[in-house]
PDB file of N, CA and C in Angstrom:
ATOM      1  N   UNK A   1      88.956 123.982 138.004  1.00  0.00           N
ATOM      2  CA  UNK A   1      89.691 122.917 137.336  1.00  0.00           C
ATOM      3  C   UNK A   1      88.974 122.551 136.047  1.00  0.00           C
ATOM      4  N   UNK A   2      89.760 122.236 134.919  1.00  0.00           N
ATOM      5  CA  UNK A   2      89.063 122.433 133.605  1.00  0.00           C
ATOM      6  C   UNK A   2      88.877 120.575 133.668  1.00  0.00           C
ATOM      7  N   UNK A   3      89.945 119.418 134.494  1.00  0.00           N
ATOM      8  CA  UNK A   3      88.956 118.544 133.971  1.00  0.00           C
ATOM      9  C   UNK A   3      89.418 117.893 135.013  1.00  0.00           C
ATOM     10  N   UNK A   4      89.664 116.272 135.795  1.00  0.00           N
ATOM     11  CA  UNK A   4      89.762 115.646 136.737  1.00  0.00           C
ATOM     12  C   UNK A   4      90.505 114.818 136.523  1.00  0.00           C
ATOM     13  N   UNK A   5      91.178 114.206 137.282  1.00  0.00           N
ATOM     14  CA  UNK A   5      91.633 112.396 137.503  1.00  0.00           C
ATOM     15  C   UNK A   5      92.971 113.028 136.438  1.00  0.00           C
ATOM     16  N   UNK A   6      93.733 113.741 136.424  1.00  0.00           N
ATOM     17  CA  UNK A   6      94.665 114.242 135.017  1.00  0.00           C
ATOM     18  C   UNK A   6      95.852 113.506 135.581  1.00  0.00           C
ATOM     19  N   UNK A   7      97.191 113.651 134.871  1.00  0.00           N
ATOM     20  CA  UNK A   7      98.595 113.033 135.523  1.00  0.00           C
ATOM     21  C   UNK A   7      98.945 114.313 134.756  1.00  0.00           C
ATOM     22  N   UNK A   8     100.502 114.326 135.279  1.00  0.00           N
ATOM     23  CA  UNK A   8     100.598 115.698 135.549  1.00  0.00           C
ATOM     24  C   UNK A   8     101.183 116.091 134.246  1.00  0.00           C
ATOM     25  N   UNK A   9     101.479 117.252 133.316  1.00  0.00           N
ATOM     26  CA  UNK A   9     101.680 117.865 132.560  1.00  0.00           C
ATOM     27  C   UNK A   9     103.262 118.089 131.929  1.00  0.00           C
ATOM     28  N   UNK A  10     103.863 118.075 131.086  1.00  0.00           N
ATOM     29  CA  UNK A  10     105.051 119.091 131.262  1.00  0.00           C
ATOM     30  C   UNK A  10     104.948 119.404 130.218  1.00  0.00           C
ATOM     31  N   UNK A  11     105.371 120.814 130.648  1.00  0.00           N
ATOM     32  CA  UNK A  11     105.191 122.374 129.788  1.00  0.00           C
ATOM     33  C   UNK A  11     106.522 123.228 129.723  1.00  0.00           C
ATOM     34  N   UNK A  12     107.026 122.935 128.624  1.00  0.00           N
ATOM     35  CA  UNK A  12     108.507 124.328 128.580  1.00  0.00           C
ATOM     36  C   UNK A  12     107.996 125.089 126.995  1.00  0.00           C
ATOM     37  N   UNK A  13     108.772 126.329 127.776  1.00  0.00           N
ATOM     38  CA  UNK A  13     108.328 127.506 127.099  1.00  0.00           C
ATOM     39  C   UNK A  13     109.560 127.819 126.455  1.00  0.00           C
ATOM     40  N   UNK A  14     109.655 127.544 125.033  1.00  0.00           N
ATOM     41  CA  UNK A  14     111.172 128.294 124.277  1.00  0.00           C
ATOM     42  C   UNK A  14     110.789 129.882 123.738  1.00  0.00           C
ATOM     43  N   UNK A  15     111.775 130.566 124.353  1.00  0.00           N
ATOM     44  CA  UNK A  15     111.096 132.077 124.263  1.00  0.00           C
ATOM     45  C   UNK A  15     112.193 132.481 123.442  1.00  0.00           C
ATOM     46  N   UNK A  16     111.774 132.730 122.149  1.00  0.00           N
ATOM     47  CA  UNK A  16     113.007 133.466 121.300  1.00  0.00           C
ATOM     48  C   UNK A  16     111.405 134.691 120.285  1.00  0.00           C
ATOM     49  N   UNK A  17     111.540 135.360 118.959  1.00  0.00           N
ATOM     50  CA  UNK A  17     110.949 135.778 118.820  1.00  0.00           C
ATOM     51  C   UNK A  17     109.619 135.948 118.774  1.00  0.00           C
ATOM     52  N   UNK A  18     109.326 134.292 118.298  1.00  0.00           N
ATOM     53  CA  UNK A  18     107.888 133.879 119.084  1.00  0.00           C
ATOM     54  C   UNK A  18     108.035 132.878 119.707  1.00  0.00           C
ATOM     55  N   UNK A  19     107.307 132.718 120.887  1.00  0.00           N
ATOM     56  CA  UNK A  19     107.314 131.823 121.548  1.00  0.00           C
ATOM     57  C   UNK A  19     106.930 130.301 121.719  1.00  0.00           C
ATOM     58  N   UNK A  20     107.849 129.217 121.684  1.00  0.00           N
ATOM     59  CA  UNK A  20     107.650 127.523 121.442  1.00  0.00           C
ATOM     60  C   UNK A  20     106.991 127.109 122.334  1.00  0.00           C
ATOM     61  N   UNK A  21     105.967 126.443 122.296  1.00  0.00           N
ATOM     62  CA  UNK A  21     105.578 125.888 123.549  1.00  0.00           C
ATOM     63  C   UNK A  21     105.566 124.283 123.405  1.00  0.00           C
ATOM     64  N   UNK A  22     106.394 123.381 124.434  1.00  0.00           N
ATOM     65  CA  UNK A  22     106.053 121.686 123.938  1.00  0.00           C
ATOM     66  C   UNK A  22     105.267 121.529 125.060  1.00  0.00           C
ATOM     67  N   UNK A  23     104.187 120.507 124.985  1.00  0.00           N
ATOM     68  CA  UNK A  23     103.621 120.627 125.892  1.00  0.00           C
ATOM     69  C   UNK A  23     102.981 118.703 126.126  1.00  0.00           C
ATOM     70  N   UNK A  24     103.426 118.028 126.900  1.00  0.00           N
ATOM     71  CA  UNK A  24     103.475 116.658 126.872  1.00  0.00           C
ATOM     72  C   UNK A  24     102.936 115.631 127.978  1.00  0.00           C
ATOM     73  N   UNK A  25     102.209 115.026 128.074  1.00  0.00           N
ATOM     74  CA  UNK A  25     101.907 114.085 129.061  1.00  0.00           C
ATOM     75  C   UNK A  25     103.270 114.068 129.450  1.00  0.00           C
ATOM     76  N   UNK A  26     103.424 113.474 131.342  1.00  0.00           N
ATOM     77  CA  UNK A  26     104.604 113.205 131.684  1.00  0.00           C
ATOM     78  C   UNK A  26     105.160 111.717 131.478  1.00  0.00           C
ATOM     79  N   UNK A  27     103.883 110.660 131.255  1.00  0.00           N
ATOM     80  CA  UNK A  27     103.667 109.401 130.936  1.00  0.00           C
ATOM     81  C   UNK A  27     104.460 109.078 129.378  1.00  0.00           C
ATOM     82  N   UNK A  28     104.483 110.063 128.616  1.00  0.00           N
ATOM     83  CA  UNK A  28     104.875 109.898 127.263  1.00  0.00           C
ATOM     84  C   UNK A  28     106.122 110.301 126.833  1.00  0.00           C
ATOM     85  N   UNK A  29     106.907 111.195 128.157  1.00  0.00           N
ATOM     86  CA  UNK A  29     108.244 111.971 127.807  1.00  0.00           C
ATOM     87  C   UNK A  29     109.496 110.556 127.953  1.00  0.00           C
ATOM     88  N   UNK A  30     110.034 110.839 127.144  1.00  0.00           N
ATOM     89  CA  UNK A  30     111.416 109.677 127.137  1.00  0.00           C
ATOM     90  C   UNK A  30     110.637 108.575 125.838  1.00  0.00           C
ATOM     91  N   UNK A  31     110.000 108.687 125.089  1.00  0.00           N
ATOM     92  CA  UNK A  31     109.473 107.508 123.774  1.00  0.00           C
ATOM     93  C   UNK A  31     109.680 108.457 122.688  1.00  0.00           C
ATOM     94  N   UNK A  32     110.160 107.302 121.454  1.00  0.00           N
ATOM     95  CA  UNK A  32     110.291 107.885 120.260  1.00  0.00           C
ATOM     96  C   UNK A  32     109.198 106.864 119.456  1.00  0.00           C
ATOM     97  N   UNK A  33     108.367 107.736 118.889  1.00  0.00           N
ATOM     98  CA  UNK A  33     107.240 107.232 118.282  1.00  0.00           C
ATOM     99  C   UNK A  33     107.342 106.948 117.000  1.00  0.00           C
ATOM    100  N   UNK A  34     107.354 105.921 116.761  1.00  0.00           N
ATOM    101  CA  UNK A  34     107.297 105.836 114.980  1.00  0.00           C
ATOM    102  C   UNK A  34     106.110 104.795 114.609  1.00  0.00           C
ATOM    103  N   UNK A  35     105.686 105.444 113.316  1.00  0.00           N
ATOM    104  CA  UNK A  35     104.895 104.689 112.564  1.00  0.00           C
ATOM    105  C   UNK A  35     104.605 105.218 111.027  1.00  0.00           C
ATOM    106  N   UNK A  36     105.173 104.571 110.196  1.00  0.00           N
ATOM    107  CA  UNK A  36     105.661 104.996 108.525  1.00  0.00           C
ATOM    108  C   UNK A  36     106.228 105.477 108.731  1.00  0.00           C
ATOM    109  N   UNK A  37     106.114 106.539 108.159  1.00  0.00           N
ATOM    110  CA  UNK A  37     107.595 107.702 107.801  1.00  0.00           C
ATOM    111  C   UNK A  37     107.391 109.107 108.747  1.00  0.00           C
ATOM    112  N   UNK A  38     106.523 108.405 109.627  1.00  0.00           N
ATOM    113  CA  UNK A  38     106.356 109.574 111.095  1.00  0.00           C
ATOM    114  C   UNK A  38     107.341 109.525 111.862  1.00  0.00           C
ATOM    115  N   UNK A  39     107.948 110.662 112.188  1.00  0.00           N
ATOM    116  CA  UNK A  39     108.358 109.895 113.683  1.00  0.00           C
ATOM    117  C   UNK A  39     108.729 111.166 114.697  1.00  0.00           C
ATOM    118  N   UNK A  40     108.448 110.899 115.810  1.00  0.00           N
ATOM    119  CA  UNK A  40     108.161 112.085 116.405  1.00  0.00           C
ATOM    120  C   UNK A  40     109.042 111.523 118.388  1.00  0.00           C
ATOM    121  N   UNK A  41     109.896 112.045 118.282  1.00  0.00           N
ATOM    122  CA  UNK A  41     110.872 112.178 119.489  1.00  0.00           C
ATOM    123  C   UNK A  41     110.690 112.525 120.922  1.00  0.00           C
ATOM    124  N   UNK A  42     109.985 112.169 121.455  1.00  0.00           N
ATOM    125  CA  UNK A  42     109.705 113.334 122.783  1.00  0.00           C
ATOM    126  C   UNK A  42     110.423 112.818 123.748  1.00  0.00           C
ATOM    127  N   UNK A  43     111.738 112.757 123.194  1.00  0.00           N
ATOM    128  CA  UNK A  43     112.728 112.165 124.661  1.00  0.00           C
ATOM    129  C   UNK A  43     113.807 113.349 124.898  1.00  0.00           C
ATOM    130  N   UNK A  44     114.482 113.988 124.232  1.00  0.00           N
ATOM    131  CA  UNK A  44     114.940 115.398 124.342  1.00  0.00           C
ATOM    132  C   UNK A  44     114.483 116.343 125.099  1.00  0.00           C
ATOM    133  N   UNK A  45     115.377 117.184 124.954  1.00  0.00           N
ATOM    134  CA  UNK A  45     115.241 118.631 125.946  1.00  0.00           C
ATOM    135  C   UNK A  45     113.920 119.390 125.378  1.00  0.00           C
ATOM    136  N   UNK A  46     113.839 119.309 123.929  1.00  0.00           N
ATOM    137  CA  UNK A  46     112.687 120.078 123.662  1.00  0.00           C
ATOM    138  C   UNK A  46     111.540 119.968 124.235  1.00  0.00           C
ATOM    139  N   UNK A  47     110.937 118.806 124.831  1.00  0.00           N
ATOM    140  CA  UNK A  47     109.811 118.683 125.929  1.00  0.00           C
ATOM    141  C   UNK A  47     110.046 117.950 126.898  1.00  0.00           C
ATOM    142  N   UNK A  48     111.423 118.007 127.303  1.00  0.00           N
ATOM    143  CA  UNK A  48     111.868 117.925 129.113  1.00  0.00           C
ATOM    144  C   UNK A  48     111.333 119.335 129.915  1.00  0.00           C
ATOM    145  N   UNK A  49     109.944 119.515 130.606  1.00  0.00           N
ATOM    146  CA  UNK A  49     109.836 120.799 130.636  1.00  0.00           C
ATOM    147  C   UNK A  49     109.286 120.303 132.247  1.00  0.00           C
ATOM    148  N   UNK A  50     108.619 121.675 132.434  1.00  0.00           N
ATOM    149  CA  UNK A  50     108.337 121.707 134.120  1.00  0.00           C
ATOM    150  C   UNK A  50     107.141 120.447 134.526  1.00  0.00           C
ATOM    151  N   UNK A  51     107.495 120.178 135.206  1.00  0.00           N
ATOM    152  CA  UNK A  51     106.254 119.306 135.825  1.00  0.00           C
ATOM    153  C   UNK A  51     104.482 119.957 135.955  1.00  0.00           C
ATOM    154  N   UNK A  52     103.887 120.015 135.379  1.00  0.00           N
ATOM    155  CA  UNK A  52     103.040 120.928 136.254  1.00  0.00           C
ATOM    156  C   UNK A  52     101.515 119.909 136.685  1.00  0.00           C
ATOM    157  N   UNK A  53     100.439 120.668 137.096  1.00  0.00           N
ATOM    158  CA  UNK A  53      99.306 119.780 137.595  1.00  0.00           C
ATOM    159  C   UNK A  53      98.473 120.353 136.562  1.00  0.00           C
ATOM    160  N   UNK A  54      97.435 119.869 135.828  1.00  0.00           N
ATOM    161  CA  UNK A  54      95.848 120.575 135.356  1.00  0.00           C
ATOM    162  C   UNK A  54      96.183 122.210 135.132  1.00  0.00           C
ATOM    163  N   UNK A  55      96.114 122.264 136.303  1.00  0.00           N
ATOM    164  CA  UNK A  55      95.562 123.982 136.611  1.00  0.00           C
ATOM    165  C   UNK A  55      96.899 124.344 136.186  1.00  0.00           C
ATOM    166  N   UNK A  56      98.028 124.323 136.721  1.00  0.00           N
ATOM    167  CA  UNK A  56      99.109 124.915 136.493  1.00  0.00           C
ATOM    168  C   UNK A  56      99.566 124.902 135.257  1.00  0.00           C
ATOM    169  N   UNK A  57      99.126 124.440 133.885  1.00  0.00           N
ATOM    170  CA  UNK A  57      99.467 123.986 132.652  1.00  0.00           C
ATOM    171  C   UNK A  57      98.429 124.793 132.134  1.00  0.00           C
ATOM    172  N   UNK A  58      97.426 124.696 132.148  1.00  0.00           N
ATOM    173  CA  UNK A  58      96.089 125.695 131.871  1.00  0.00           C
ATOM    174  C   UNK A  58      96.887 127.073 131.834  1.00  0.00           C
ATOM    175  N   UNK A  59      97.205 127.470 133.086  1.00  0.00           N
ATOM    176  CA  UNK A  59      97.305 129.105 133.413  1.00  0.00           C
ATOM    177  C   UNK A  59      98.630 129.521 132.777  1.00  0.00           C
ATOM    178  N   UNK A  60      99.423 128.529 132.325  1.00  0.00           N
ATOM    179  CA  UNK A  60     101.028 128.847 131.351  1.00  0.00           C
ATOM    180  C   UNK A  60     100.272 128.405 130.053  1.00  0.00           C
ATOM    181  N   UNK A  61      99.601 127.864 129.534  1.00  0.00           N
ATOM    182  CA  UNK A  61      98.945 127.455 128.346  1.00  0.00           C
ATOM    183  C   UNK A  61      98.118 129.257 127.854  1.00  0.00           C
ATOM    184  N   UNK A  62      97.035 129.494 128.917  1.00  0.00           N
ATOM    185  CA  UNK A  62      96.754 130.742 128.317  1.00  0.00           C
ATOM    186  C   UNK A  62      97.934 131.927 128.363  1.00  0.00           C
ATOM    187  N   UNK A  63      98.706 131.964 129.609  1.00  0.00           N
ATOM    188  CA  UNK A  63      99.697 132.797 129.135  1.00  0.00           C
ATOM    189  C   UNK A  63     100.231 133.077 128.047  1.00  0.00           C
ATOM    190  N   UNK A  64     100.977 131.688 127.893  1.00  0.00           N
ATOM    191  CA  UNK A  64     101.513 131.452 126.247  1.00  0.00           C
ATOM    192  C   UNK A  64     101.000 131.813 125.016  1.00  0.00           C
ATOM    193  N   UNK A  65      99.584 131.685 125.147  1.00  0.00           N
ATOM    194  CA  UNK A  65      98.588 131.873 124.263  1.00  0.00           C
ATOM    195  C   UNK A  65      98.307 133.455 123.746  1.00  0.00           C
ATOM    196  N   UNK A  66      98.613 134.276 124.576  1.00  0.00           N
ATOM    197  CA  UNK A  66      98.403 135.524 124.881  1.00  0.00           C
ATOM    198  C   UNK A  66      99.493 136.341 124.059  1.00  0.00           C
ATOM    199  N   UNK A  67     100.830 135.700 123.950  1.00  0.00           N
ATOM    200  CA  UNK A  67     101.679 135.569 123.613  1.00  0.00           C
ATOM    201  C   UNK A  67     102.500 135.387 122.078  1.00  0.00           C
ATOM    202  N   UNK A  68     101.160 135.033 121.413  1.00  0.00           N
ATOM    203  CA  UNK A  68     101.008 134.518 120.190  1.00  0.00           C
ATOM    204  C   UNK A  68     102.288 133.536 120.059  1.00  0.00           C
ATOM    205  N   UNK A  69     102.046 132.409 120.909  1.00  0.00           N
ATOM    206  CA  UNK A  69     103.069 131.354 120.740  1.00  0.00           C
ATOM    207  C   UNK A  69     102.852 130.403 119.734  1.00  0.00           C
ATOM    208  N   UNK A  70     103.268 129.455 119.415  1.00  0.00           N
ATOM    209  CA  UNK A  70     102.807 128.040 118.410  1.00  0.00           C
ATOM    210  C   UNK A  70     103.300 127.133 119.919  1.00  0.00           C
ATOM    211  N   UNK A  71     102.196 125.963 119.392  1.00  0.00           N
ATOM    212  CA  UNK A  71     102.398 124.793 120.280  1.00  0.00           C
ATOM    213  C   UNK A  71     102.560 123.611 119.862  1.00  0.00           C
ATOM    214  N   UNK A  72     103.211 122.722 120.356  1.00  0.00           N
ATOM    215  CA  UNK A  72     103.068 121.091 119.980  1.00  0.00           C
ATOM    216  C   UNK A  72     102.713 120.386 121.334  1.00  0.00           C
ATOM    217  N   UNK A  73     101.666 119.859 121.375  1.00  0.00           N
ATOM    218  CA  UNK A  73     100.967 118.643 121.941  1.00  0.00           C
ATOM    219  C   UNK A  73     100.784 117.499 121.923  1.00  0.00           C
ATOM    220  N   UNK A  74     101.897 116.831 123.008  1.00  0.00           N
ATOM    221  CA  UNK A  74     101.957 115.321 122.585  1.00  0.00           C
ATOM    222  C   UNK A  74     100.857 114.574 124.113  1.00  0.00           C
ATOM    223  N   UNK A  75     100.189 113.227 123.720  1.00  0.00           N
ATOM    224  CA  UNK A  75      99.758 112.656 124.619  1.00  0.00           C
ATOM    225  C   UNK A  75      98.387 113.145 124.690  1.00  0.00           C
ATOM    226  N   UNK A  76      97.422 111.958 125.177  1.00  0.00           N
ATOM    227  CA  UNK A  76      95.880 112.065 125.493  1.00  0.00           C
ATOM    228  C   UNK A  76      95.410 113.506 126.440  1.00  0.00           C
ATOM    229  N   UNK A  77      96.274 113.875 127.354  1.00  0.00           N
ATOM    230  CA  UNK A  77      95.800 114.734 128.642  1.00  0.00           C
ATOM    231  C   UNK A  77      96.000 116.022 128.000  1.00  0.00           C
ATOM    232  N   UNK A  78      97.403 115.905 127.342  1.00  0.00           N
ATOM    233  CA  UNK A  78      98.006 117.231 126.876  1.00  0.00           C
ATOM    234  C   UNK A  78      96.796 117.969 125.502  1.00  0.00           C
ATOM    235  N   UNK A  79      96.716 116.778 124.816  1.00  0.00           N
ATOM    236  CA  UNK A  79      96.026 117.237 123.648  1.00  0.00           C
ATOM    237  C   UNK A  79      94.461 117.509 123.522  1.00  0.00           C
ATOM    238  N   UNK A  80      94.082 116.641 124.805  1.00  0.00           N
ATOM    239  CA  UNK A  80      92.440 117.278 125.058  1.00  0.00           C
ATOM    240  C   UNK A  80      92.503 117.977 126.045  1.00  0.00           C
ATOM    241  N   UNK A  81      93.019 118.833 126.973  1.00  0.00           N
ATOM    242  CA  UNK A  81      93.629 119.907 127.446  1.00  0.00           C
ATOM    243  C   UNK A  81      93.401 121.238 126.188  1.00  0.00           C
ATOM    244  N   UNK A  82      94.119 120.776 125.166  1.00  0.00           N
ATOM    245  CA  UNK A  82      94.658 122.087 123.935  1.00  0.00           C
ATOM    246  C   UNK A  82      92.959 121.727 123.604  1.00  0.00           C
ATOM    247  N   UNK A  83      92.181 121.147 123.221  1.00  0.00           N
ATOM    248  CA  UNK A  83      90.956 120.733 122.707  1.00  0.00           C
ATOM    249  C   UNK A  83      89.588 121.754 123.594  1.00  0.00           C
ATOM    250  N   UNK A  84      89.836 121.332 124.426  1.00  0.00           N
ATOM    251  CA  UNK A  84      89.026 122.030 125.809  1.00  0.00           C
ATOM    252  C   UNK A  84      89.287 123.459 126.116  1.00  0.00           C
ATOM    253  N   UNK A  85      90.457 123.999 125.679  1.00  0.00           N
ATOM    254  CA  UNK A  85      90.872 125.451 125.875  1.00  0.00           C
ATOM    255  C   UNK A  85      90.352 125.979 124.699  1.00  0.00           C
ATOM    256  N   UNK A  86      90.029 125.619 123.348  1.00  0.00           N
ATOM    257  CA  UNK A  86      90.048 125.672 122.045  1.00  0.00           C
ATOM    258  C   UNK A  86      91.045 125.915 121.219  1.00  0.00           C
ATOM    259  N   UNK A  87      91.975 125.602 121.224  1.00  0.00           N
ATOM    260  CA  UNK A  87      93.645 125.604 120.512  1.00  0.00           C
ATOM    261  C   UNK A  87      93.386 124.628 119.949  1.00  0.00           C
ATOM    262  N   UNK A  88      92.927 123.651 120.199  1.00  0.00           N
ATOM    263  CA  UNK A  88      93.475 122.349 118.709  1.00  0.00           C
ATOM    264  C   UNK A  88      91.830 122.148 118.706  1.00  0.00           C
ATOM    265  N   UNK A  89      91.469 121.674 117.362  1.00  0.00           N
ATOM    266  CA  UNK A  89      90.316 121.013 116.495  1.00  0.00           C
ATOM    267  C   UNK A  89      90.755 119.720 116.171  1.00  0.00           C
ATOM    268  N   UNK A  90      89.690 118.675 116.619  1.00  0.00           N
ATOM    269  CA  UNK A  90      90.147 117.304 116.156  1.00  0.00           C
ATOM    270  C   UNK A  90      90.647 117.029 114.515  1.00  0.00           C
ATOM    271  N   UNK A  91      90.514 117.730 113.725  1.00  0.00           N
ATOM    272  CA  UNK A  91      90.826 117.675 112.537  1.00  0.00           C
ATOM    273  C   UNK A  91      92.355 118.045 112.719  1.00  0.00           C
ATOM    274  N   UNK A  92      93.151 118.571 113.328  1.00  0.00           N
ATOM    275  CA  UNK A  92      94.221 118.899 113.561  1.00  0.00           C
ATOM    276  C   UNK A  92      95.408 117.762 114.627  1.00  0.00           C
ATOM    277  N   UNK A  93      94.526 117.152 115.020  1.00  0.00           N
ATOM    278  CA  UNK A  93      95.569 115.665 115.209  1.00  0.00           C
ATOM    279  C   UNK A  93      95.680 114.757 114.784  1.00  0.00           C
ATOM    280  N   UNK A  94      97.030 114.112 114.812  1.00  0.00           N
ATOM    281  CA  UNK A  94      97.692 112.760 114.600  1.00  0.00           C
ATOM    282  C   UNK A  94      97.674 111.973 115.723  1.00  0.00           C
ATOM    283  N   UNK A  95      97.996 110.601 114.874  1.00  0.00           N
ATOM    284  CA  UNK A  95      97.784 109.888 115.966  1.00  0.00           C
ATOM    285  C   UNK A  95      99.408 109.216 115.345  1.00  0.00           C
ATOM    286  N   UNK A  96     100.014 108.804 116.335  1.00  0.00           N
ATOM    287  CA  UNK A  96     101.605 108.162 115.792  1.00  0.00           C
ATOM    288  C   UNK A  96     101.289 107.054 117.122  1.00  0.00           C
ATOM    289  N   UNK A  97     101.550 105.942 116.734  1.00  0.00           N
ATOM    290  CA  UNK A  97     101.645 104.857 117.740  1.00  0.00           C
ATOM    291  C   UNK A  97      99.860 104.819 118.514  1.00  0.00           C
ATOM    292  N   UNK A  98      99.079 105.521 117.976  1.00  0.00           N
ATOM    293  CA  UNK A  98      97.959 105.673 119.005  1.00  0.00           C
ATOM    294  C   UNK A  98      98.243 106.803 120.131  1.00  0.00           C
ATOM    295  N   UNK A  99      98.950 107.547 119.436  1.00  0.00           N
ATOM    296  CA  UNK A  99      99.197 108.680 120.536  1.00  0.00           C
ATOM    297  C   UNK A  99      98.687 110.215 119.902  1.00  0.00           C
ATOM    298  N   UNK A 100      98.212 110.518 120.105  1.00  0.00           N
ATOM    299  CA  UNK A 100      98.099 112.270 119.880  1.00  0.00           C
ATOM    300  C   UNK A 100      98.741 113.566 120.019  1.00  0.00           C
ATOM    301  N   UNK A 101      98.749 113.797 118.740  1.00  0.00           N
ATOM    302  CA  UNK A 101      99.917 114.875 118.782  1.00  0.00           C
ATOM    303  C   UNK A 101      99.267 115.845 117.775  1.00  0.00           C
ATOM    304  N   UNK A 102      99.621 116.889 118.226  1.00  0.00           N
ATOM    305  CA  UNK A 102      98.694 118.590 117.664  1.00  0.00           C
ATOM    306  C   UNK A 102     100.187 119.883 117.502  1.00  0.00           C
ATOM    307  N   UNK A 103     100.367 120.189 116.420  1.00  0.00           N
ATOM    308  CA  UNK A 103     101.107 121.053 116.047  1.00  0.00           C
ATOM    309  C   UNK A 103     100.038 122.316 115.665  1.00  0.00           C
ATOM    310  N   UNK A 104      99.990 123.454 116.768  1.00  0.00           N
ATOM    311  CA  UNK A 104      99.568 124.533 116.641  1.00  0.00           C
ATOM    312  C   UNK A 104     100.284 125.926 116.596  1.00  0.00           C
ATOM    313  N   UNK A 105     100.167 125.931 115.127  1.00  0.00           N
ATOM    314  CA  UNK A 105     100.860 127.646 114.395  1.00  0.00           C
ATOM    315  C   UNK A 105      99.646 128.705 114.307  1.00  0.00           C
ATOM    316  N   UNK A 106      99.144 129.292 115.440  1.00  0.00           N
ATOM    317  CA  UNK A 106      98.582 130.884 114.839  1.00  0.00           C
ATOM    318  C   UNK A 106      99.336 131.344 114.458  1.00  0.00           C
TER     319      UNK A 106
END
């Protein structure tokens, strides 16, 4: 297990030529975040995705990864998750509302 005490994950995979990954605290899905001229939606289908636990988000995270997917990471768990795998660098998040969010294009 990469870390402890987590709530659970959701992870959907949009598979067209390269692969989308949203990847979201489950605590944060259904809020639309605004602050200035940010604003960032995570109440849609685009990260209505599977439920998963730690581990189970990890092992579709490196899949994906493998994959040469891009990711977006919304929420504390989700985004130091991407941090801890090495996919996101703190220089690479926002914070909208006090929330964290990581848009990752290899």
């Amino acid at each position: 297990m990469v870390g402890a005490c987590m709530g659970d994950i959701l992870v959907k995979v949009h598979e067209s030529y390269r692969w989308v990954v949203a990847v979201c605290d489950e605590d944060i899905f259904g809020r639309k975040l605004v602050e200035g001229k940010r604003v960032l939606d995570v109440s849609g289908e685009f990260f209505n995705g599977e439920k998963m636990s730690e581990d189970e988000a990890v092992a579709e995270i490196i899949r994906c990864n493998r994959e040469d997917a891009t990711f977006n990471f919304v929420g504390e768990e989700s985004v130091d998750l991407a941090k801890r795998l090495g996919i996101v660098k703190d220089e690479g998040i926002v914070l909208i509302e006090g929330v964290p969010f990581a848009l990752v294009l290899l």
